[in-house]
Structure formats: structure tokens, C-alpha cells
N, C-alpha and C. Protein backbone atom coordinates (compact mmCIF):
# COMPACT_ATOMS: atom_id res chain seq x y z
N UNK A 1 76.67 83.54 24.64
CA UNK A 1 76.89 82.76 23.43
C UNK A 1 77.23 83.71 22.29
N UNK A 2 78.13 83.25 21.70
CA UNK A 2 78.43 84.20 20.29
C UNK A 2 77.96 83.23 19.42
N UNK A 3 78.57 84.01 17.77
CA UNK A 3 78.15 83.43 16.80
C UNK A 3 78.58 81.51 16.53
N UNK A 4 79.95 81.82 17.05
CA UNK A 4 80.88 80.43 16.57
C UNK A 4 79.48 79.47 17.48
N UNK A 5 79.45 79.94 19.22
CA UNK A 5 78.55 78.99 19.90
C UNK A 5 77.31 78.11 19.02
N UNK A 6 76.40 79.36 18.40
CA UNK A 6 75.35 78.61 17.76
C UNK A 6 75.71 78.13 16.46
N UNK A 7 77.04 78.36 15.96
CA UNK A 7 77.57 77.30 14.65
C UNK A 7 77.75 76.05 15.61
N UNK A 8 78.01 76.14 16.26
CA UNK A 8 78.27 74.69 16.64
C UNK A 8 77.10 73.40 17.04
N UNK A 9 76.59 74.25 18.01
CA UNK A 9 75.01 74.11 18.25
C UNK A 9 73.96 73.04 16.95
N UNK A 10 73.86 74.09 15.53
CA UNK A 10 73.47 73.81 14.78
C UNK A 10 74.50 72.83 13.68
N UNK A 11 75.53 72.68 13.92
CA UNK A 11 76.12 71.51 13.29
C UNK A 11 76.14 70.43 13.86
N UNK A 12 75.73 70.16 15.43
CA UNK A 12 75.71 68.76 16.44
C UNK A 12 74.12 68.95 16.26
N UNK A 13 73.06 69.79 15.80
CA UNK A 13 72.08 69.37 15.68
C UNK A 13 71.75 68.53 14.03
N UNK A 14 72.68 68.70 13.44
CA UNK A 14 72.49 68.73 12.19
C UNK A 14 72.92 66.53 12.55
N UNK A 15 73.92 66.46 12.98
CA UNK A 15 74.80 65.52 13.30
C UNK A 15 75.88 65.28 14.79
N UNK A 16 75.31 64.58 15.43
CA UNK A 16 75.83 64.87 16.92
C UNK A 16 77.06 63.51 16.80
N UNK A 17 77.23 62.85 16.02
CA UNK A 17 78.56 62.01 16.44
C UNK A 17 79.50 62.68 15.72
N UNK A 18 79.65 63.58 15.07
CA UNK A 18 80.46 64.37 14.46
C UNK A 18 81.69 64.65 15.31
N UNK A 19 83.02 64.28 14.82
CA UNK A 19 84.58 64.17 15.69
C UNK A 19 84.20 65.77 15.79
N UNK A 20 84.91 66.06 17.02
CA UNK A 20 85.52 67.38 17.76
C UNK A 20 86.00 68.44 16.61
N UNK A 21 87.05 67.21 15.54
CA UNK A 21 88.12 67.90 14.69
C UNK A 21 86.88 68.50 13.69
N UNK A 22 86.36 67.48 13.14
CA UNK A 22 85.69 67.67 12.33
C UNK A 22 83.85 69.07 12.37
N UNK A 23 84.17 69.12 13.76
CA UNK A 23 83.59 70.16 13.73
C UNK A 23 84.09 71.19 14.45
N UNK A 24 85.75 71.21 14.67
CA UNK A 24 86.45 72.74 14.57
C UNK A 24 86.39 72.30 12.76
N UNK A 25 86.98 71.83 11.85
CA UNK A 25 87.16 72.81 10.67
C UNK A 25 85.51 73.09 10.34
N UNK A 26 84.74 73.00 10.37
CA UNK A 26 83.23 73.13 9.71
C UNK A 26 83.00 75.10 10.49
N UNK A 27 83.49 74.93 11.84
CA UNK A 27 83.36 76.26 12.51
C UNK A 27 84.71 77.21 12.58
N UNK A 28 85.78 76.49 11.87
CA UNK A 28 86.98 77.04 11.65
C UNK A 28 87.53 77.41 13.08
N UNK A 29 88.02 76.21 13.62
CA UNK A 29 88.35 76.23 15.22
C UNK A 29 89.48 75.48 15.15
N UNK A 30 90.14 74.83 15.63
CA UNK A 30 90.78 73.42 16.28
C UNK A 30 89.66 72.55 16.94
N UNK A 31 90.30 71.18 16.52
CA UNK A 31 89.67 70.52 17.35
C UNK A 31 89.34 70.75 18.81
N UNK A 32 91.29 70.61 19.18
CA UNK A 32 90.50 71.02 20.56
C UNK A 32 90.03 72.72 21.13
N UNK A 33 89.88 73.49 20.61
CA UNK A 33 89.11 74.58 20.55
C UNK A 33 87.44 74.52 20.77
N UNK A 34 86.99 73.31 19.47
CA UNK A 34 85.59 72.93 19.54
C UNK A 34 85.51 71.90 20.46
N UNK A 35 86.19 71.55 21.15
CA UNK A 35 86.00 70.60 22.19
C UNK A 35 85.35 71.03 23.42
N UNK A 36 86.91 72.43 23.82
CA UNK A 36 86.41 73.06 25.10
C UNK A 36 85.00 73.75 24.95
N UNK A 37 84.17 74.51 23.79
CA UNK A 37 83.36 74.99 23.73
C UNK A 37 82.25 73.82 23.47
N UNK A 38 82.33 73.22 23.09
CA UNK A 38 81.46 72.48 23.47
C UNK A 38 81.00 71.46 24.93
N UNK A 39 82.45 71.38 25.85
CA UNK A 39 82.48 71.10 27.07
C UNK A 39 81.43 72.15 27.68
N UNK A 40 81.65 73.70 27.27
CA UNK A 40 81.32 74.85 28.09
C UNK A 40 79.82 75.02 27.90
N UNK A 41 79.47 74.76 26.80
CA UNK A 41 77.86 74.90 26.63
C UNK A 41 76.95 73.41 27.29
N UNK A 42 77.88 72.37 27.47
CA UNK A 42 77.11 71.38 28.51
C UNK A 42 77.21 71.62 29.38
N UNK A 43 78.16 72.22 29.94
CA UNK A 43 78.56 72.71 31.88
C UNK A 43 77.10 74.12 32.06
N UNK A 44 77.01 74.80 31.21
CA UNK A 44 75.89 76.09 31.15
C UNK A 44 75.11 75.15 31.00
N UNK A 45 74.64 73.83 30.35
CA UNK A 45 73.34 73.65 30.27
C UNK A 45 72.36 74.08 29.02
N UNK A 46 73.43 74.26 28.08
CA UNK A 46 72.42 74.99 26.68
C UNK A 46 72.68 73.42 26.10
N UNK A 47 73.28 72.55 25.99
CA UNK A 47 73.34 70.98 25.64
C UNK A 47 72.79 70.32 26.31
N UNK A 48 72.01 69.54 26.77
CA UNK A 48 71.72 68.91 27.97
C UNK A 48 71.65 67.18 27.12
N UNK A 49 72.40 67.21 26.09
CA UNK A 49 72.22 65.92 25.77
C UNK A 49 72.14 65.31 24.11
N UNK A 50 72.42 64.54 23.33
CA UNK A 50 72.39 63.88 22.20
C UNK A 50 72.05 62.10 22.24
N UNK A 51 70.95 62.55 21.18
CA UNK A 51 70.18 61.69 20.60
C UNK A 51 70.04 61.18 19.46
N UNK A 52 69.49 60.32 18.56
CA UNK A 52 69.41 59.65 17.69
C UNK A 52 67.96 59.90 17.15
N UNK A 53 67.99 60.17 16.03
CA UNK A 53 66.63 60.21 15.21
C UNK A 53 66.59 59.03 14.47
N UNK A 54 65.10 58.27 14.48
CA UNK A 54 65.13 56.95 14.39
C UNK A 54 63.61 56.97 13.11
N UNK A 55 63.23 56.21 12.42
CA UNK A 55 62.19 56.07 11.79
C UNK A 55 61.06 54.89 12.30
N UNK A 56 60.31 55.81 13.03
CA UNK A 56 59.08 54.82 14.00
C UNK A 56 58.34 54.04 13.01
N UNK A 57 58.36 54.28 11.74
CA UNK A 57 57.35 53.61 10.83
C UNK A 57 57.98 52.24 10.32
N UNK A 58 58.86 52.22 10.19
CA UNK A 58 60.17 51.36 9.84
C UNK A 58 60.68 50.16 11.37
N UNK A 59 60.21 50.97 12.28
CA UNK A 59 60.21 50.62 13.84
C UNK A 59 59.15 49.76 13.77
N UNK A 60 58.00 49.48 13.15
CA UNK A 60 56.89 49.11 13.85
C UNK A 60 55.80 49.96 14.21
N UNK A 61 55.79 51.20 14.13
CA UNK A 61 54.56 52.29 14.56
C UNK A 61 54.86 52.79 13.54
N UNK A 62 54.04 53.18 12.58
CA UNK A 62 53.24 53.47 11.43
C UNK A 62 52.54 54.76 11.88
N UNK A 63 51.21 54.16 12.71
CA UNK A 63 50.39 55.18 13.13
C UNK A 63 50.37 56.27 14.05
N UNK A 64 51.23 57.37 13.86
CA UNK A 64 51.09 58.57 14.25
C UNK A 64 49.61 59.38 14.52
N UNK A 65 49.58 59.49 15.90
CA UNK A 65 48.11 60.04 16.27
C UNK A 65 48.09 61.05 17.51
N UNK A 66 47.78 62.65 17.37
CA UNK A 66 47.86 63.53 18.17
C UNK A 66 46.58 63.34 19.39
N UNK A 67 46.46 63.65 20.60
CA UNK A 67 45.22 63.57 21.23
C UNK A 67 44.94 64.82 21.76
N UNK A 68 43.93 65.66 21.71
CA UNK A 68 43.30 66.68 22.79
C UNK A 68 42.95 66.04 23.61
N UNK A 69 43.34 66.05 25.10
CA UNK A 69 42.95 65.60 26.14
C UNK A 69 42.34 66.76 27.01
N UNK A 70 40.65 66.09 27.19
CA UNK A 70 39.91 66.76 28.11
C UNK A 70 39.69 66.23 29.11
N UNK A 71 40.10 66.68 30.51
CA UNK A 71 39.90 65.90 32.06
C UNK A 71 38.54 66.66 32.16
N UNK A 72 37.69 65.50 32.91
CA UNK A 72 36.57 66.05 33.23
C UNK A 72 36.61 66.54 34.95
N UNK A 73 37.68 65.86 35.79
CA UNK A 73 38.26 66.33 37.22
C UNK A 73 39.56 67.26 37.21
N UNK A 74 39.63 67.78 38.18
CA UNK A 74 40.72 68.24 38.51
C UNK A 74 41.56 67.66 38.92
N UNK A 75 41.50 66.16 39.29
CA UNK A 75 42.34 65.27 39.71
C UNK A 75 42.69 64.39 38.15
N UNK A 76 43.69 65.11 38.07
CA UNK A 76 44.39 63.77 36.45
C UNK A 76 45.62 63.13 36.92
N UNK A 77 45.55 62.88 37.78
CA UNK A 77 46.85 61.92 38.41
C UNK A 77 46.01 60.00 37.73
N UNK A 78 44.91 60.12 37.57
CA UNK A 78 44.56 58.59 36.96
C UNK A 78 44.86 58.84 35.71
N UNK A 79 44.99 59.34 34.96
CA UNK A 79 45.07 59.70 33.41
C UNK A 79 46.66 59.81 33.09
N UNK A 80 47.25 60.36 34.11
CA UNK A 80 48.77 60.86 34.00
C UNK A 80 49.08 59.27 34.72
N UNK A 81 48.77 58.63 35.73
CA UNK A 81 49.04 56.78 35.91
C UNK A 81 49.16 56.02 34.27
N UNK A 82 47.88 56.74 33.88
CA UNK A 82 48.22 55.61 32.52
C UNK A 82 48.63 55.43 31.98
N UNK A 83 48.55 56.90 31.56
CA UNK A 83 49.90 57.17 30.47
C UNK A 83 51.18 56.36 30.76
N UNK A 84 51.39 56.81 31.89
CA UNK A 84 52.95 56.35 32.20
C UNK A 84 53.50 54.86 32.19
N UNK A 85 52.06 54.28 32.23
CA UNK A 85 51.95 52.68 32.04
C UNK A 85 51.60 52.35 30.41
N UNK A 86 52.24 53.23 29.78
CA UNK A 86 52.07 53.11 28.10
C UNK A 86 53.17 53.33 27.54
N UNK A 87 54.57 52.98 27.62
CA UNK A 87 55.46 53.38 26.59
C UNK A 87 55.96 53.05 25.64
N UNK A 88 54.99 51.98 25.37
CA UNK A 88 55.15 51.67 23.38
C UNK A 88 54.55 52.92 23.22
N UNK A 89 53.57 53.37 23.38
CA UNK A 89 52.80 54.05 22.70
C UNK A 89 52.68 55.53 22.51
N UNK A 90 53.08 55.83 23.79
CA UNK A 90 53.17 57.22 24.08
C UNK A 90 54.54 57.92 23.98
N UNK A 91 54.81 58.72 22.80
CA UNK A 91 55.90 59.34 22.59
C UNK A 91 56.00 61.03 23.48
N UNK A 92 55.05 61.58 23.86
CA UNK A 92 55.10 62.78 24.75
C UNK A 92 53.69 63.14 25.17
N UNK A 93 54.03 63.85 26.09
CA UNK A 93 52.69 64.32 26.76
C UNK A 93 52.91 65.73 27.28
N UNK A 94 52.24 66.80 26.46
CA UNK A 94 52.40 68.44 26.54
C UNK A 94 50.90 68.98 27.71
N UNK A 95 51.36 69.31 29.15
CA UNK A 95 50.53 70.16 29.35
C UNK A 95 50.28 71.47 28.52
N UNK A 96 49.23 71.99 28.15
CA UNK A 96 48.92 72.99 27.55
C UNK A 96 47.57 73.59 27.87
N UNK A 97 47.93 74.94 27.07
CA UNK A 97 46.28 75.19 27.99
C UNK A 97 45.41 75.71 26.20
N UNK A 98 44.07 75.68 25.99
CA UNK A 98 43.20 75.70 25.11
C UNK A 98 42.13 75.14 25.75
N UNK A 99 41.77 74.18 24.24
CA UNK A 99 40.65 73.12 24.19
C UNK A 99 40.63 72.66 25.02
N UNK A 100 41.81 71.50 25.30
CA UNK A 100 42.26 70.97 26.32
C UNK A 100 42.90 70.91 27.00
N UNK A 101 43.44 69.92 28.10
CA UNK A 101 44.67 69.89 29.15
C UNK A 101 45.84 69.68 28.76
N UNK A 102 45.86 68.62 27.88
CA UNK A 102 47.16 68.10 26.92
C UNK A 102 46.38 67.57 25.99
N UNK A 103 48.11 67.24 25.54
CA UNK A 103 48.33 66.92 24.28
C UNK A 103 49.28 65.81 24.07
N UNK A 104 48.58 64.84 23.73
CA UNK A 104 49.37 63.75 23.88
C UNK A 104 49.62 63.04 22.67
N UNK A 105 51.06 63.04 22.39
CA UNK A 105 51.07 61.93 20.80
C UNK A 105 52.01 60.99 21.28
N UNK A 106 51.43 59.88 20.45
CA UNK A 106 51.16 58.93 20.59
C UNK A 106 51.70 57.70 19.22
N UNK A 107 52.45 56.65 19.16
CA UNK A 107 52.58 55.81 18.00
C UNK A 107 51.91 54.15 18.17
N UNK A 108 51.54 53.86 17.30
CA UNK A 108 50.87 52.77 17.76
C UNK A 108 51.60 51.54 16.09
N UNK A 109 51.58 50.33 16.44
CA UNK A 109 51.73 49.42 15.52
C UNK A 109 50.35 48.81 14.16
N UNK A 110 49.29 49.20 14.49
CA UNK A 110 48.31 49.21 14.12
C UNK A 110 47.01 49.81 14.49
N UNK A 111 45.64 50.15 13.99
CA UNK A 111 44.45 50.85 14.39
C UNK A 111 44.26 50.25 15.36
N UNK A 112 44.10 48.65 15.44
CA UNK A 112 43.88 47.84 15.81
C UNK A 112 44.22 48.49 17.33
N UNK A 113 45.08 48.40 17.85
CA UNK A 113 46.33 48.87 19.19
C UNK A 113 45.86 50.05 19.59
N UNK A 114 45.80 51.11 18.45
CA UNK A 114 45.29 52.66 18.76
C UNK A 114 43.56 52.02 19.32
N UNK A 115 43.06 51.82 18.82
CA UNK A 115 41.81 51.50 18.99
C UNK A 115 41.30 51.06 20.43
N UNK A 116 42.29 49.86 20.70
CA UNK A 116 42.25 49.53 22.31
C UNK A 116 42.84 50.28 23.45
N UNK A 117 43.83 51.34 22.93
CA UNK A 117 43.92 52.10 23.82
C UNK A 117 43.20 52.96 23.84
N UNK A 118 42.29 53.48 22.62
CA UNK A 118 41.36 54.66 22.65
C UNK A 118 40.50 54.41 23.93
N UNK A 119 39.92 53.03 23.78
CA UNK A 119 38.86 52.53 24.80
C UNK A 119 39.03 52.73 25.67
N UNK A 120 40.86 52.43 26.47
CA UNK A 120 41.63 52.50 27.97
C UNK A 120 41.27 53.76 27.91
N UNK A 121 41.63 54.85 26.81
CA UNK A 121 41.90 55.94 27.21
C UNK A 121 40.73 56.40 28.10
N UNK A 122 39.63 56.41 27.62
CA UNK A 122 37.95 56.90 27.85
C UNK A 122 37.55 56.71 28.94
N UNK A 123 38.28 55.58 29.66
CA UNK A 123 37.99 55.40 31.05
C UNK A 123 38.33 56.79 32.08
N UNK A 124 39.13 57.42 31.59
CA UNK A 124 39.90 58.55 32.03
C UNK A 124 39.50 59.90 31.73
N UNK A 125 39.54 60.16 30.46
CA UNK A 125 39.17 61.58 29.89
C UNK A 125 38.28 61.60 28.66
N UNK A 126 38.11 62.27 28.44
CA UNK A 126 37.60 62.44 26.73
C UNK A 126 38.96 63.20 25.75
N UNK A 127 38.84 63.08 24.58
CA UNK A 127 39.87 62.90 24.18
C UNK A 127 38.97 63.73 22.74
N UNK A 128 39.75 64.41 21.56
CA UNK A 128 39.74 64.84 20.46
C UNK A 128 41.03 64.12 19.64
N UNK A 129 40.52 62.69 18.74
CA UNK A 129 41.56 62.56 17.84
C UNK A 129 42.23 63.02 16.65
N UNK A 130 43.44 63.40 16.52
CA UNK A 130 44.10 63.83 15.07
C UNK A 130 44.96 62.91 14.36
N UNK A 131 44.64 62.34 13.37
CA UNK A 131 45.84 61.16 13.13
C UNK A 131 46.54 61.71 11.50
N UNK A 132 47.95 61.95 12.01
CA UNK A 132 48.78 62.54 11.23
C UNK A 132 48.90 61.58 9.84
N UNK A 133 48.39 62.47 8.80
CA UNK A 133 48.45 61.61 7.65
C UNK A 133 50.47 61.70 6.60
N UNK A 134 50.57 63.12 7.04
CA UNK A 134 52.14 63.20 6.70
C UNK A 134 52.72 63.60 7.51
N UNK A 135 54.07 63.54 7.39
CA UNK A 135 55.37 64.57 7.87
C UNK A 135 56.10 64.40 8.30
């Protein structure tokens, strides 16, 4: 990758429907110049894709809430079932290693919702809540 690569990079991160043309002149290319290089960094695999940034609060989930997840087994295949049977709610799930096993955040439409899944959750693990007040 050279320099032009991560201009480009960081201008489809900035804005990914951005025309071809319009981001050769921003990187001072041709269109189709920024085309093929941008073909070339999805074929390598440094792109693997474009997305949409959306406002979850505005969505209906408001409540942003991080979890420390502590398995008390070595078997978390019931905990990792549930999750997966949660996708209003569950925006990612980070193995990590610390405190806990993961790290799971999470959006919910009200306490109310967080609350009843807290309960589901407990059946499973113990848990350390953080509920994001900004950002």
C-alpha cells in the first residue's frame, strides 16, 4: 500500500457512496484510476466491505450498555446460544481476556427490555454492567 492507497481508504471511510470520479479528484487520480485501486484493495482484502452508520437512538435503542461477561464453566456454548438468539439487542460480542471472557454490548429500547434480558442473561453467566451515558 502506498500513500494514494490509504487516501483512499480514509476518504470511503469518511463516505463510502462517494462516485469513483469523485474520489480520483479528492486523491488526484482519474476516475477510472481510483476505480482500479480500489478494485485492488478488495481483491487483497484490505476492504472487505461498506456500510452505513445509522443512529440507534433515533432507531429505537436509546440504551447503550457494555457487559463484562464472567462464565462460571468452561463450556459457554449456552451463553454464546443466547446471545445469538438476541439480535435486537446485541450489537457485538468481543472474546477478550481480563476480568472477564467477553464483552458484550448491547442496545436495548428501554430499561425495561435491558432489565429482562439482564435476568435471561444470569441464567448463564454473571455479568459486570456499564451503561454508556455518552458518545
Amino acid at each position: 500500500m502506498d500513500h494514494i492507497d490509504h487516501q483512499i481508504i480514509e476518504q470511503l471511510k469518511q463516505n463510502g457512496r462517494i462516485t469513483m470520479k469523485q474520489l480520483g479528484e479528492k486523491v488526484h487520480l482519474t476516475g477510472q484510476a481510483a476505480a482500479t485501486r480500489v478494485a485492488r484493495l478488495e481483491d487483497q482484502g484490505m476492504i472487505e466491505g461498506y456500510t452505513i452508520k445509522t443512529n440507534p437512538a433515533r432507531l429505537g435503542y436509546p440504551v447503550h450498555v457494555f457487559l463484562t461477561i464472567i462464565t462460571q464453566h468452561v463450556h459457554h456454548q449456552p451463553y454464546l446460544a443466547f446471545i445469538q438468539n438476541q439480535p435486537d439487542y446485541v450489537v457485538a460480542n468481543y472474546k477478550v481476556s481480563g476480568k472477564g471472557c467477553y464483552l458484550l454490548e448491547c442496545r436495548f429500547p428501554s430499561n425495561v427490555e435491558l432489565d429482562q434480558f439482564l435476568v435471561e442473561l444470569n441464567q448463564y453467566v454473571n455479568y459486570q454492567l456499564s451503561i454508556v451515558v455518552s458518545g
